[in-house]
Protein backbone atom coordinates (compact mmCIF):
# COMPACT_ATOMS: atom_id res chain seq x y z
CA UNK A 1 8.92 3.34 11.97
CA UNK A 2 10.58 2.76 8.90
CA UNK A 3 9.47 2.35 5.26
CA UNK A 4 9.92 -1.25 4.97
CA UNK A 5 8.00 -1.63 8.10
CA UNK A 6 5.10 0.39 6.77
CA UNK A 7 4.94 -1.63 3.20
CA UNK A 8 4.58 -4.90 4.72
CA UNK A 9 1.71 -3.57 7.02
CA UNK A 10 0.36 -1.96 4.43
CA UNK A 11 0.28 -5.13 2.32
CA UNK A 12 -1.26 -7.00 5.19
CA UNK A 13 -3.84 -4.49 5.51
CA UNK A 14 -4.90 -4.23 1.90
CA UNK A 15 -4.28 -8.30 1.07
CA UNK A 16 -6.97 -8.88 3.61
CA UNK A 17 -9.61 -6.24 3.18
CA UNK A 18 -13.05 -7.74 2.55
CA UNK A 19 -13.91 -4.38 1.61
CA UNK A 20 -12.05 -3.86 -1.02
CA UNK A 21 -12.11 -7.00 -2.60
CA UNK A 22 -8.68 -6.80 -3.99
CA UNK A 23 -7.92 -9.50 -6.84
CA UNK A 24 -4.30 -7.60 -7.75
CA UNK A 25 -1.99 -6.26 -5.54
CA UNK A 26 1.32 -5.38 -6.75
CA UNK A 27 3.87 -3.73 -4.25
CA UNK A 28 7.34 -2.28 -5.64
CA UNK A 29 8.99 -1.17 -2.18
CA UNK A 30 11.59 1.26 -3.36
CA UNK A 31 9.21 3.51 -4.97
CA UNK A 32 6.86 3.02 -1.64
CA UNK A 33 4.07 1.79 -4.45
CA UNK A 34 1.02 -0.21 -4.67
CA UNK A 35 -1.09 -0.87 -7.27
CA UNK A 36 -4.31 -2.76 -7.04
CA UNK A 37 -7.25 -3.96 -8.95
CA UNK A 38 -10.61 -4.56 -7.17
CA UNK A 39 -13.23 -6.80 -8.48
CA UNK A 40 -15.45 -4.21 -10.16
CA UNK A 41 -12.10 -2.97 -12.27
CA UNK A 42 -11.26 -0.16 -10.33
CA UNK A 43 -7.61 0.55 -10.67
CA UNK A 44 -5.96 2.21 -7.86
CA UNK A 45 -2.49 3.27 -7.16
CA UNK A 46 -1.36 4.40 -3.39
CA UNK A 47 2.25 5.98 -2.52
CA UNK A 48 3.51 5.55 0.97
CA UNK A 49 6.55 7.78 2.09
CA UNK A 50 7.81 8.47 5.72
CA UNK A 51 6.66 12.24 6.12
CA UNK A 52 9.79 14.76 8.37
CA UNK A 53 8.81 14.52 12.17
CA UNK A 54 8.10 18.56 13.50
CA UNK A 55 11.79 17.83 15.54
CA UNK A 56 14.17 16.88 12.15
């Protein structure tokens, strides 16, 4: 899996969550950042990165 790959899930995933209740999602791939607002005002930032498989 690559990073790209991941992002664009990861957007899906969070873009949809009723849970959440995201109103602000802001995605800047090269830094593997999101940054989202819920309804309530709660500010959240989440870093993906591709972690080194035990083998490499």
């Amino acid at each position: 899996m690559n990073l790209l790959y991941l992002m664009d899930t990861m957007f899906d995933l969070l873009n949809e969550s009723n849970n959440l209740n995201v109103i602000e999602l802001n995605e800047i791939e090269s830094s593997g950042l999101f940054y989202l607002t819920t309804a309530d005002g709660t500010k959240v930032e989440i870093k993906c990165s591709i972690l080194p498989s035990e083998h490499d």
